[in-house]
N, C-alpha and C. Protein backbone atom coordinates (compact mmCIF):
# COMPACT_ATOMS: atom_id res chain seq x y z
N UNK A 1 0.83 -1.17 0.00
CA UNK A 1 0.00 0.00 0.00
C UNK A 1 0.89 1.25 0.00
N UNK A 2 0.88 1.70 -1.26
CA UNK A 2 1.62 3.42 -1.29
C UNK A 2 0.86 4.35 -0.35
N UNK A 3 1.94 5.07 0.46
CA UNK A 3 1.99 6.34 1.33
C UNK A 3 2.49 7.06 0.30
N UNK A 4 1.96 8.55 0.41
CA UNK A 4 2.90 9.57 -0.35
C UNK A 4 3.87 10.20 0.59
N UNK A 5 3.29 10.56 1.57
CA UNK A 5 4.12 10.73 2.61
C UNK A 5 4.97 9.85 3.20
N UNK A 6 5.10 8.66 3.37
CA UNK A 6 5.77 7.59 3.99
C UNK A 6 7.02 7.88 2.87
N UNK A 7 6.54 7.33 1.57
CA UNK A 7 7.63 8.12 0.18
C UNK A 7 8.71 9.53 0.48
N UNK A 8 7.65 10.34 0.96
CA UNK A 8 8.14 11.41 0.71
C UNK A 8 9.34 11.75 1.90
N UNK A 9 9.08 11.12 2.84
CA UNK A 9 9.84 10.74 4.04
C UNK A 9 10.98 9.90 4.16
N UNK A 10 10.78 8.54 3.43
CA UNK A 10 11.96 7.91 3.15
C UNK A 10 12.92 8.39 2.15
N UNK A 11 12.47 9.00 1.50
CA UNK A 11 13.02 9.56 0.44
C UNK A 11 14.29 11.00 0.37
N UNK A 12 13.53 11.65 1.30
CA UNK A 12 14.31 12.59 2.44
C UNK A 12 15.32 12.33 2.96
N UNK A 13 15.30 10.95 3.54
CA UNK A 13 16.25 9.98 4.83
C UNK A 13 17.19 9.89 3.51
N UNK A 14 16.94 8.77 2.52
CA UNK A 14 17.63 8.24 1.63
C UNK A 14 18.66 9.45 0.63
N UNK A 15 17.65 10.88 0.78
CA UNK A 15 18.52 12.02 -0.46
C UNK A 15 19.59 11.95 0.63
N UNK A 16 19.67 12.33 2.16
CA UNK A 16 20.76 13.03 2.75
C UNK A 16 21.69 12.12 3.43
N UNK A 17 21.51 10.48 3.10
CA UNK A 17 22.44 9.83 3.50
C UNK A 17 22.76 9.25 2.01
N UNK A 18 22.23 9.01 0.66
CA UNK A 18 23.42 9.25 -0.10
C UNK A 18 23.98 10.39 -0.72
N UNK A 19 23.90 11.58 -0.14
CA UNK A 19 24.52 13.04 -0.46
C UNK A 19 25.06 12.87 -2.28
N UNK A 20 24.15 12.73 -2.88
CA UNK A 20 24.61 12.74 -4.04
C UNK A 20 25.42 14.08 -5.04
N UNK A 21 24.26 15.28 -4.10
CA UNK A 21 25.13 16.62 -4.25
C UNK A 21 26.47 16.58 -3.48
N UNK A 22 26.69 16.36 -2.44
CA UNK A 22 28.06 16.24 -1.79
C UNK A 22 29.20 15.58 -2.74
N UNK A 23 28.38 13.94 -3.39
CA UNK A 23 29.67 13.66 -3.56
C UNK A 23 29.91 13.77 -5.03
N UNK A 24 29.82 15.14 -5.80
CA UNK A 24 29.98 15.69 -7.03
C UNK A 24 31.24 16.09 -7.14
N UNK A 25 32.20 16.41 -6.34
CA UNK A 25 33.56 16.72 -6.30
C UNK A 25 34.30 15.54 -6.61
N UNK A 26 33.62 14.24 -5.64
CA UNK A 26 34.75 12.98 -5.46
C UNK A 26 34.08 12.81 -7.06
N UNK A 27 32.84 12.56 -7.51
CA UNK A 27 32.71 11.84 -9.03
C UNK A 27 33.40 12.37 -10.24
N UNK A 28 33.02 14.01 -10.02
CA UNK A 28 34.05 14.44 -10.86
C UNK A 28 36.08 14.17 -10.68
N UNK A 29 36.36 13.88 -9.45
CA UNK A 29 37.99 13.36 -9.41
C UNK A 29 38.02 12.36 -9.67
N UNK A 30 37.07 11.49 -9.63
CA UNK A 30 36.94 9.93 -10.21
C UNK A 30 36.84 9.71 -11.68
N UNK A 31 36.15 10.81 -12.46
CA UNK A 31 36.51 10.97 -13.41
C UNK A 31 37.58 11.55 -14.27
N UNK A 32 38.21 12.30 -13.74
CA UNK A 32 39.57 12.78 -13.72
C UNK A 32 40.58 11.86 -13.95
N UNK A 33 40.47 10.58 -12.60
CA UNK A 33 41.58 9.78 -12.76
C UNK A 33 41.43 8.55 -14.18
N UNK A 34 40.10 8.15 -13.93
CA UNK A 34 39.82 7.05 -14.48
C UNK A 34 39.07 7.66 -16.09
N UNK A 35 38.53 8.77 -16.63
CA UNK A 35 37.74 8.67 -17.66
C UNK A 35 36.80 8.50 -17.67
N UNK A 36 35.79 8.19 -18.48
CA UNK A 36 34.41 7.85 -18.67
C UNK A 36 34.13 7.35 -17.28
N UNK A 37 32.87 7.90 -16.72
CA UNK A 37 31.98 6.97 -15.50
C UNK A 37 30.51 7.19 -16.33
N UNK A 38 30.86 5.39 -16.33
CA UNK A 38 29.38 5.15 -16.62
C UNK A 38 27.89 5.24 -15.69
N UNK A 39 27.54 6.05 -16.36
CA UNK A 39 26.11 6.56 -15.19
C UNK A 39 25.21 5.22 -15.04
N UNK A 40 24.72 5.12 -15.91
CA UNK A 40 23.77 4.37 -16.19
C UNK A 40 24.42 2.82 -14.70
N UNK A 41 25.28 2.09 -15.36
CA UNK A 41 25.66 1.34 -15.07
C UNK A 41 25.84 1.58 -13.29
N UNK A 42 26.73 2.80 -12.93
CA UNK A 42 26.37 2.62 -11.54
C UNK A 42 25.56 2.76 -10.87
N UNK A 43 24.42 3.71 -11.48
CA UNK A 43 23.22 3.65 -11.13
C UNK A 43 22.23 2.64 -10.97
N UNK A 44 22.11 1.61 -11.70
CA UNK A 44 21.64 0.73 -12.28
C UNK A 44 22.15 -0.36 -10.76
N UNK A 45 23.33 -0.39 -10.69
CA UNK A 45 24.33 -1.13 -9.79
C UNK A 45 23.79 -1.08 -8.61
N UNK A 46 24.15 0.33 -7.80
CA UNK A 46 23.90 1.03 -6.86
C UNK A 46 22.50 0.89 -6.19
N UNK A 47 21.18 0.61 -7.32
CA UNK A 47 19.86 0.23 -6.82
C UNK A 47 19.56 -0.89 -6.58
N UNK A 48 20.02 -2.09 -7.38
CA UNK A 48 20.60 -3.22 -7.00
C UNK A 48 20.71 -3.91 -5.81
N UNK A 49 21.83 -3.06 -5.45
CA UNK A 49 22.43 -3.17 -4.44
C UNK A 49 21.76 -2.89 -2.89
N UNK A 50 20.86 -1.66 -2.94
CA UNK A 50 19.81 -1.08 -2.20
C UNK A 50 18.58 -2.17 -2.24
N UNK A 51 18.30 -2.50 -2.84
CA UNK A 51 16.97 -3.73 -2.77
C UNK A 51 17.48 -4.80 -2.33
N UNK A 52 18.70 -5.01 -2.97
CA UNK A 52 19.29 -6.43 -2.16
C UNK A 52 19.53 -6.06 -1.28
N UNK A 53 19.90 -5.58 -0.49
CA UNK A 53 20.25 -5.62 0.79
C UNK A 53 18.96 -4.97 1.97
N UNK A 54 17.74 -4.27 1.03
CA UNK A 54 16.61 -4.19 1.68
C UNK A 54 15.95 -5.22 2.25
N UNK A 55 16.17 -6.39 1.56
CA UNK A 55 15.28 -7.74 1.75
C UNK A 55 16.26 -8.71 2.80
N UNK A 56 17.64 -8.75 2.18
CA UNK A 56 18.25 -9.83 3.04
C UNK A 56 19.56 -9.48 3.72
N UNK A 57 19.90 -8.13 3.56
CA UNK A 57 21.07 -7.18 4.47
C UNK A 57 21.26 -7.84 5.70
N UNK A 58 20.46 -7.64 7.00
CA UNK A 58 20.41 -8.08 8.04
C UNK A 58 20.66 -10.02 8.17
N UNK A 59 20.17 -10.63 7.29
CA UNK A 59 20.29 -12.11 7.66
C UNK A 59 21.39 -12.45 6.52
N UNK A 60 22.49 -11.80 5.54
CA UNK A 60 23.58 -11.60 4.68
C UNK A 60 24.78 -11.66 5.79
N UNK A 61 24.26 -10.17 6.77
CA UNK A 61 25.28 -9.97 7.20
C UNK A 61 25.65 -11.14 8.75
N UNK A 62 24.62 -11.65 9.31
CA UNK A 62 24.16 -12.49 10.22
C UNK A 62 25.01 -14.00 9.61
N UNK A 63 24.60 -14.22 8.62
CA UNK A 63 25.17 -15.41 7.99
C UNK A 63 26.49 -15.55 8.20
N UNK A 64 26.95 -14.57 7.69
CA UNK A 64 29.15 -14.23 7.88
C UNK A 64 29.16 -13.63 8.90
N UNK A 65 28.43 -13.84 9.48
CA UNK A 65 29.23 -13.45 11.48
C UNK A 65 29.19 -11.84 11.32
N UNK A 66 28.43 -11.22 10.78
CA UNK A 66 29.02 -9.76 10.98
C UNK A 66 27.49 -8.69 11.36
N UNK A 67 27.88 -8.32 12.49
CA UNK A 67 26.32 -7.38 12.96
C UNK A 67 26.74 -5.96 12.05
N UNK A 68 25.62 -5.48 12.00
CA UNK A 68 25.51 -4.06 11.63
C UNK A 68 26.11 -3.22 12.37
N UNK A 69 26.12 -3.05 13.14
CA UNK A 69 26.90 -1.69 14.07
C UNK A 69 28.67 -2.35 13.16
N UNK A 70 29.49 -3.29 12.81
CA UNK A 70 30.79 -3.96 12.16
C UNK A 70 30.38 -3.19 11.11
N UNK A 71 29.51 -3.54 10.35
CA UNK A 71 28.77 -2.79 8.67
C UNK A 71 29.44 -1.55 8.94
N UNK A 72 28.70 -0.64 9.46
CA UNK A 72 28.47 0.79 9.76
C UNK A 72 30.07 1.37 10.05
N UNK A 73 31.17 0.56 10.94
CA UNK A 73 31.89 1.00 11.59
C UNK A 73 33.41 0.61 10.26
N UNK A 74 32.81 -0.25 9.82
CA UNK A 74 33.94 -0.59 8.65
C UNK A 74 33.31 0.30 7.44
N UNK A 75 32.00 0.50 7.15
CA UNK A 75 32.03 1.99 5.80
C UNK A 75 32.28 3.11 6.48
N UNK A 76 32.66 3.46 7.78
CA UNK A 76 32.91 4.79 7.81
C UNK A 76 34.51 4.79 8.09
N UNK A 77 35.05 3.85 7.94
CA UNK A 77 36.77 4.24 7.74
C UNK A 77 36.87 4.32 6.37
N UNK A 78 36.20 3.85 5.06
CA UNK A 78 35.76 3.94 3.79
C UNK A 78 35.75 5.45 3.65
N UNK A 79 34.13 5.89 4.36
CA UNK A 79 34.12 7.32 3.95
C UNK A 79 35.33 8.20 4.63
N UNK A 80 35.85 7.42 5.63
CA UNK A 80 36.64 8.60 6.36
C UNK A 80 37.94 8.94 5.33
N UNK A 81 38.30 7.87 4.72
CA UNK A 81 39.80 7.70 3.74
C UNK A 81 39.54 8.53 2.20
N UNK A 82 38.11 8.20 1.74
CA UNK A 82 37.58 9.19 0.54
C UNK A 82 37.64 10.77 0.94
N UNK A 83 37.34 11.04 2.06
CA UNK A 83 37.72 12.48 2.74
C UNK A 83 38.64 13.27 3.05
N UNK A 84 39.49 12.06 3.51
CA UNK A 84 40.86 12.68 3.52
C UNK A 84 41.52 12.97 1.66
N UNK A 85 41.05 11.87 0.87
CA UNK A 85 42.01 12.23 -0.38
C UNK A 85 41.09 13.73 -0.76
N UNK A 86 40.01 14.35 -0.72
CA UNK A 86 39.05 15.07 -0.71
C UNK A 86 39.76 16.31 -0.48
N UNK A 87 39.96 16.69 1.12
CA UNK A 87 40.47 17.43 1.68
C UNK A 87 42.03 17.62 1.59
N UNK A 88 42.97 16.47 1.76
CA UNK A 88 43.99 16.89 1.51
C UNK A 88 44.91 17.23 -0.13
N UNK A 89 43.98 16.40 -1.05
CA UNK A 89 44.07 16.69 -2.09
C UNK A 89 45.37 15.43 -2.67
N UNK A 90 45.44 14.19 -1.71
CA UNK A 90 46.35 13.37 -1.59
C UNK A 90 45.53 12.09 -2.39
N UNK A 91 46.00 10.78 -2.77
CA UNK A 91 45.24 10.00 -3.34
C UNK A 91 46.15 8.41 -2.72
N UNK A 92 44.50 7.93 -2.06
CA UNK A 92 45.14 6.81 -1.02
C UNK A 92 44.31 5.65 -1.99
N UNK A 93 43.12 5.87 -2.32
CA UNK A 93 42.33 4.46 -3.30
C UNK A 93 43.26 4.39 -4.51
N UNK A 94 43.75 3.43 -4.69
CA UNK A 94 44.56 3.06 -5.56
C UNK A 94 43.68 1.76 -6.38
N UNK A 95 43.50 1.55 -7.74
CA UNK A 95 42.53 0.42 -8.43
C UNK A 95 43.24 1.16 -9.52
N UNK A 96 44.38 0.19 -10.29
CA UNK A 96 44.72 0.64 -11.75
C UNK A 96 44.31 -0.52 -12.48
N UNK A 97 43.42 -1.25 -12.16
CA UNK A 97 43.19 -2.42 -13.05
C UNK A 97 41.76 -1.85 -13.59
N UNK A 98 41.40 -1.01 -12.62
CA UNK A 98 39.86 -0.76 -13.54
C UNK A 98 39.76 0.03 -13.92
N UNK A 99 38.73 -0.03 -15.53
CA UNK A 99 38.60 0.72 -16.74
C UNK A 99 38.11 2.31 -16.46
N UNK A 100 36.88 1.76 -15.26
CA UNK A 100 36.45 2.96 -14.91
C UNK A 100 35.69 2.87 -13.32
N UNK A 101 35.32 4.12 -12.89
CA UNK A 101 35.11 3.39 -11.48
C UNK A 101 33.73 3.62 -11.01
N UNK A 102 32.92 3.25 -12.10
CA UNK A 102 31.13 2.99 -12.04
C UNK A 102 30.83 2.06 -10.95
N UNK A 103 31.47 0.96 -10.52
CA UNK A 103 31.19 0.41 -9.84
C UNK A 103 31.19 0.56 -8.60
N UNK A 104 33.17 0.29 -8.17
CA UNK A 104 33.77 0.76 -7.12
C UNK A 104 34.65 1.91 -7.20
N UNK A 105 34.84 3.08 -7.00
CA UNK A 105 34.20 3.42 -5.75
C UNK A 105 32.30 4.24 -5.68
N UNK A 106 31.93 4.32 -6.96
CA UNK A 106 30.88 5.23 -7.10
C UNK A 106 29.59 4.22 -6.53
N UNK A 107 29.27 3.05 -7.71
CA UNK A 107 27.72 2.47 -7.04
C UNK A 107 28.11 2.47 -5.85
N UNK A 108 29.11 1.34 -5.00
CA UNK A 108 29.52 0.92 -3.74
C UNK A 108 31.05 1.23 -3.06
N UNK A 109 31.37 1.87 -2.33
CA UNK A 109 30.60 2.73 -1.35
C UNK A 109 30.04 4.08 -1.33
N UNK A 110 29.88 4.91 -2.23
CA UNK A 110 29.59 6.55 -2.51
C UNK A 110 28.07 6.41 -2.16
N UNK A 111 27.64 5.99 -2.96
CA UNK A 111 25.88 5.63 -3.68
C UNK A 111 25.62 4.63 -2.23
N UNK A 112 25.56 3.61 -2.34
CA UNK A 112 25.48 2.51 -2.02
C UNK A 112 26.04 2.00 -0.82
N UNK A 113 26.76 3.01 0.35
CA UNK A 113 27.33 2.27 1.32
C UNK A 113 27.19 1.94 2.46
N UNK A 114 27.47 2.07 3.69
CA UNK A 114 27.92 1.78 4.74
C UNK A 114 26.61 2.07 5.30
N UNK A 115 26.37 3.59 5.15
CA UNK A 115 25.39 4.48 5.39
C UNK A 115 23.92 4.03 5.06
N UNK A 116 24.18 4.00 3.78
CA UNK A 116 23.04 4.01 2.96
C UNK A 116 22.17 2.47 3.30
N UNK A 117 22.72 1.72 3.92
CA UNK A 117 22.26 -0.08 3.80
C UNK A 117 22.14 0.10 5.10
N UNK A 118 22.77 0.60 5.90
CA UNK A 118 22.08 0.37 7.81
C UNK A 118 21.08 1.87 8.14
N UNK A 119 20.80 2.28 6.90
CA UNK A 119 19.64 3.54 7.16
C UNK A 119 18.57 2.23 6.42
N UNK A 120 19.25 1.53 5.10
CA UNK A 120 17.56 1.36 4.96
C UNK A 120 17.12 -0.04 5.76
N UNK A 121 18.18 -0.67 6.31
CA UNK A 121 17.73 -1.47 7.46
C UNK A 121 16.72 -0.79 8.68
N UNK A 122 17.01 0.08 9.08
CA UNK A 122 16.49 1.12 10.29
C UNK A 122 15.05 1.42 9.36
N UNK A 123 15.18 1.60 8.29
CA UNK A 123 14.00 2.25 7.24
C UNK A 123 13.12 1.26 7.28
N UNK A 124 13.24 -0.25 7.33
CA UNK A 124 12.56 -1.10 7.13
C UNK A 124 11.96 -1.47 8.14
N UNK A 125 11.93 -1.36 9.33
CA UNK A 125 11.23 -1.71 10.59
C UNK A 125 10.49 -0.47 10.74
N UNK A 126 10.25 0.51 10.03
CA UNK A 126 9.92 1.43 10.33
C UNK A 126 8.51 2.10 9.34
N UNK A 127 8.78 1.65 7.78
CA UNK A 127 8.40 1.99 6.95
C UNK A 127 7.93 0.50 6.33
N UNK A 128 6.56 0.81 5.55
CA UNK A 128 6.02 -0.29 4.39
C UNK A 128 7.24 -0.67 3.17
N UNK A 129 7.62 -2.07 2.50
CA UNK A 129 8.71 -2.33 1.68
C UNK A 129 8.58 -1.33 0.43
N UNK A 130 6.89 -1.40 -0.50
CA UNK A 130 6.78 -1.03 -1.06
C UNK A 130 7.41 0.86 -0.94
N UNK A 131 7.21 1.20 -0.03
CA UNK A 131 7.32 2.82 -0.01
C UNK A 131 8.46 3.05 -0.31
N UNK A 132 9.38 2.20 0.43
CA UNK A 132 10.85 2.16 0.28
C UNK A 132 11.46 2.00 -0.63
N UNK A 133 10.71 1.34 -1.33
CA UNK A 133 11.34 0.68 -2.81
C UNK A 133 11.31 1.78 -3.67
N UNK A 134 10.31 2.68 -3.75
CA UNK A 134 9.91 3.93 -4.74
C UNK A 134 10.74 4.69 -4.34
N UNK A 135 11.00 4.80 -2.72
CA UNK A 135 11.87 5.77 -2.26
C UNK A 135 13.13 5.75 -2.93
N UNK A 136 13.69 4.12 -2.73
CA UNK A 136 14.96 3.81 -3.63
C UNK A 136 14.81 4.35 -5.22
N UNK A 137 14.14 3.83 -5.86
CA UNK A 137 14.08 3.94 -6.99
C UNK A 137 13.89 5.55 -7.31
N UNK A 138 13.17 6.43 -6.93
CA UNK A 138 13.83 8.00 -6.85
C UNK A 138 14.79 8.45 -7.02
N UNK A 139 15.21 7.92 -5.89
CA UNK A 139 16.76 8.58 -5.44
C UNK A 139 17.51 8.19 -6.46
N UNK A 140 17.58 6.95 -6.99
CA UNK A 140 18.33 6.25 -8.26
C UNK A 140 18.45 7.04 -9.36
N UNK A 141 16.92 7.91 -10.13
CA UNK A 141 17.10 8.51 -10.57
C UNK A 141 17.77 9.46 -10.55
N UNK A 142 17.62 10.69 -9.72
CA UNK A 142 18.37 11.53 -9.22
C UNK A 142 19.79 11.03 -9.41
N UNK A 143 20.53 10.39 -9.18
CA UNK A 143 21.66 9.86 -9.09
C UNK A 143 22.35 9.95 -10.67
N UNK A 144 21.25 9.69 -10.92
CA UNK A 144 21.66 9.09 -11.95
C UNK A 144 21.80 10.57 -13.48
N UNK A 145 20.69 11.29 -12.80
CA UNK A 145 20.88 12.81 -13.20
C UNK A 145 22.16 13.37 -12.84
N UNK A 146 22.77 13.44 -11.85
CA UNK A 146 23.24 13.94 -10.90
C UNK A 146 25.26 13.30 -12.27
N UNK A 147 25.06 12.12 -11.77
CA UNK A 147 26.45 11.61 -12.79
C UNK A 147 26.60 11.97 -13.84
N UNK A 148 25.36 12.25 -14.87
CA UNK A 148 25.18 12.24 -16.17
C UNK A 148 25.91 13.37 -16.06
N UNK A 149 25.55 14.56 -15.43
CA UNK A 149 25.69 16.04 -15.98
C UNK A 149 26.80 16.06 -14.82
N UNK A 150 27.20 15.78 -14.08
CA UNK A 150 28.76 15.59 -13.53
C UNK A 150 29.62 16.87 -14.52
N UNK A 151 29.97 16.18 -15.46
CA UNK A 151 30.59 17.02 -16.36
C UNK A 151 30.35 18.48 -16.37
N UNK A 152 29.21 18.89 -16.63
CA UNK A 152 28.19 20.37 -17.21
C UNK A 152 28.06 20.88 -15.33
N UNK A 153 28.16 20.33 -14.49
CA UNK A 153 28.66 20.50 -13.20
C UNK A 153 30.08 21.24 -13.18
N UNK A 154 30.74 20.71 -13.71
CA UNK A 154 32.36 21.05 -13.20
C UNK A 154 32.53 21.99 -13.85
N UNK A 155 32.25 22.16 -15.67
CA UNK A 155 32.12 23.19 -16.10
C UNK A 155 31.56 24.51 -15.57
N UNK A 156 30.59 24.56 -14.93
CA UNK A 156 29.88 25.63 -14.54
C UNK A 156 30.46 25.91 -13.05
N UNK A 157 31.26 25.40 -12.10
CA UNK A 157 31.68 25.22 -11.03
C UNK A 157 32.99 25.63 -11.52
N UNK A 158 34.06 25.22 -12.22
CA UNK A 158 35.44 25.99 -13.07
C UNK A 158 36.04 25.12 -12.03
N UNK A 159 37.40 25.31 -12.14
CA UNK A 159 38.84 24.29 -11.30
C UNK A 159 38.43 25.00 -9.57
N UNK A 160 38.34 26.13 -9.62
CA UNK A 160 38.56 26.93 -8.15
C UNK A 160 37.35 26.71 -7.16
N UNK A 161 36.56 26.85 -8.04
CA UNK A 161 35.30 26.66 -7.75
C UNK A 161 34.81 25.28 -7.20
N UNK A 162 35.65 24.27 -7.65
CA UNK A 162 35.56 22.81 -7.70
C UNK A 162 36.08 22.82 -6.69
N UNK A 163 37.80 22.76 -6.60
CA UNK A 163 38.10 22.76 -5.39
C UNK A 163 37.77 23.28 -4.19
N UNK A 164 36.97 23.90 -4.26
CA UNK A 164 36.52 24.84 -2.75
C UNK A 164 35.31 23.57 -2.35
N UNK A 165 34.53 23.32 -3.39
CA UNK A 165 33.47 22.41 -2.78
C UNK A 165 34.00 21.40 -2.42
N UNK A 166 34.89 20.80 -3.09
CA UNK A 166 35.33 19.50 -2.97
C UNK A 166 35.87 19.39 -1.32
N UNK A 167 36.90 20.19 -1.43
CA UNK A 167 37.09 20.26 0.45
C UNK A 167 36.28 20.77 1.01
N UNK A 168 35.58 21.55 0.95
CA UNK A 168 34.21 21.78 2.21
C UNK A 168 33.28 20.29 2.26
N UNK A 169 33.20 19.76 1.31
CA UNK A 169 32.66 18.47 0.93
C UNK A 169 33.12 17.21 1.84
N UNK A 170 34.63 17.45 1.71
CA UNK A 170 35.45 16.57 1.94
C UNK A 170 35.62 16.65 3.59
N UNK A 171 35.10 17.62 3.93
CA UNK A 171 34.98 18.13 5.56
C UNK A 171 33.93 17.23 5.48
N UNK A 172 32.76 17.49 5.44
CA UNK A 172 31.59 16.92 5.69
C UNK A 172 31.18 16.09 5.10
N UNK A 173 31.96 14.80 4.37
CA UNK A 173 32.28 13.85 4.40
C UNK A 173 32.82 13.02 5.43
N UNK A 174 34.26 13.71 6.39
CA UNK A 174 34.61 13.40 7.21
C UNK A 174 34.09 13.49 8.55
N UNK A 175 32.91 13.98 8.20
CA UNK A 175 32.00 14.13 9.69
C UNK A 175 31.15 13.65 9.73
N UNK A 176 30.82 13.20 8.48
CA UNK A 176 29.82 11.80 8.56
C UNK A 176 30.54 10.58 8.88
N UNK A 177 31.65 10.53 8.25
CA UNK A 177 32.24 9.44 8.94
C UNK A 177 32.77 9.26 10.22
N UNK A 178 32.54 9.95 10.59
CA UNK A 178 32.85 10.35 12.41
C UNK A 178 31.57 10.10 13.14
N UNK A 179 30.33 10.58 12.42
CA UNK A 179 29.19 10.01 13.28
C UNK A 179 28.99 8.96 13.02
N UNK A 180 28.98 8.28 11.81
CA UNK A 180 28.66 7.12 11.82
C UNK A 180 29.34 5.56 12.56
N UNK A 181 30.81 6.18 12.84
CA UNK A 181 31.05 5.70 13.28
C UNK A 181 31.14 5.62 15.29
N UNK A 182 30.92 6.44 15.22
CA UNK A 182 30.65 7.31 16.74
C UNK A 182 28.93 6.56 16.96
N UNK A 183 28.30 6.15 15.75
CA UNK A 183 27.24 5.49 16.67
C UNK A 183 26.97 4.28 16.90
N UNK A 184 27.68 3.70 16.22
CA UNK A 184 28.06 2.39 15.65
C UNK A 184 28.68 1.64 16.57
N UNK A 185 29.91 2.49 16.95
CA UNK A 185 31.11 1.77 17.68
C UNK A 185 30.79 1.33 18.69
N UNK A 186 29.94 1.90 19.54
CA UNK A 186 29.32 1.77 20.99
C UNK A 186 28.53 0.19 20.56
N UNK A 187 28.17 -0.12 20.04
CA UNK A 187 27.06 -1.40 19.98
C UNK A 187 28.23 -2.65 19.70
N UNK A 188 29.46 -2.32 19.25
CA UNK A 188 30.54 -3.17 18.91
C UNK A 188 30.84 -4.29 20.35
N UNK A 189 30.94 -3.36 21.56
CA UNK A 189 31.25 -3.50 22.72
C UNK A 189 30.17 -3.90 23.93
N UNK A 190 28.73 -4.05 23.14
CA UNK A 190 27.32 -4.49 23.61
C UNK A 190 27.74 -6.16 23.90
């Protein structure tokens, strides 16, 4: 049974924990290093990834011995290391075998991570599947807007301009990864 509001709510949750405006700096340096990022494809990936782990996340991660608060506390040394190359302008993800990085680092972990899979766990005890699913599938779009014009982004943003977001970005990147892991960690020791 569709809520518009239940939608309009998860959907909210889902825009500001995958910060897709935020992470327009790292996609555009991802494109920088690597070339072509295929939108489609990580997009495509990235939702995937969000439904799968809507349905069987919790008994996935249960199976291999690993609770969620481990999830949460291992993607935010992820986001914390994307932040630092962000901010310091240094480059620690190293992948020269791949063509391009639609997958990793963009669908999973940018799109798709740490964050994004123990919000829609929390989302799901909380919210109808169906609502969630539209919610996902939204946001996908968006995303998927959001990569396409990446490019026509940077252009209109110029080198200086880029860099200024990118480290203010790259700040608040790193402070998500600080809460997330700051809420996480405590349940490690439960």
């Amino acid at each position: 049974m569709l809520d518009i509001k239940e939608i309009i709510t998860v959907g909210m949750v889902l825009f500001a924990v995958i910060d897709i405006v935020g992470t327009i700096p790292v996609i555009v340096d991802l494109r920088a290093k690597h070339g072509h990022i295929e939108s489609e494809k990580a997009s495509i990936v990235a939702g995937v990834i969000m439904i799968v782990f809507l349905f069987v996340g919790e008994e996935l991660l249960n199976l291999i011995g690993i609770d969620v608060n481990s999830f949460a506390v291992a993607g935010s040394f992820v986001l914390f290391f994307l932040a630092l190359e962000m901010i310091l302008g240094i480059r620690i993800y190293k992948d020269e075998e791949a063509s391009s990085a639609s997958i990793v680092p963009i669908a999973f972990p940018l799109i798709a991570g740490a964050g994004t899979m123990t919000t829609l766990l929390s989302l799901r005890a909380q919210y109808h599947t169906a609502n969630i699913l539209v919610a996902i599938f939204l946001n996908i779009i968006l995303v998927y807007a959001v990569l396409k014009s990446s490019s026509k982004i940077e252009k209109l943003l110029g080198k200086n301009g880029l860099g200024v977001v990118r480290k203010t970005f790259g700040v608040v990147l790193l402070a998500i990864a600080v809460k997330l892991f700051a809420a996480n960690v405590k349940g490690l020791f439960d």
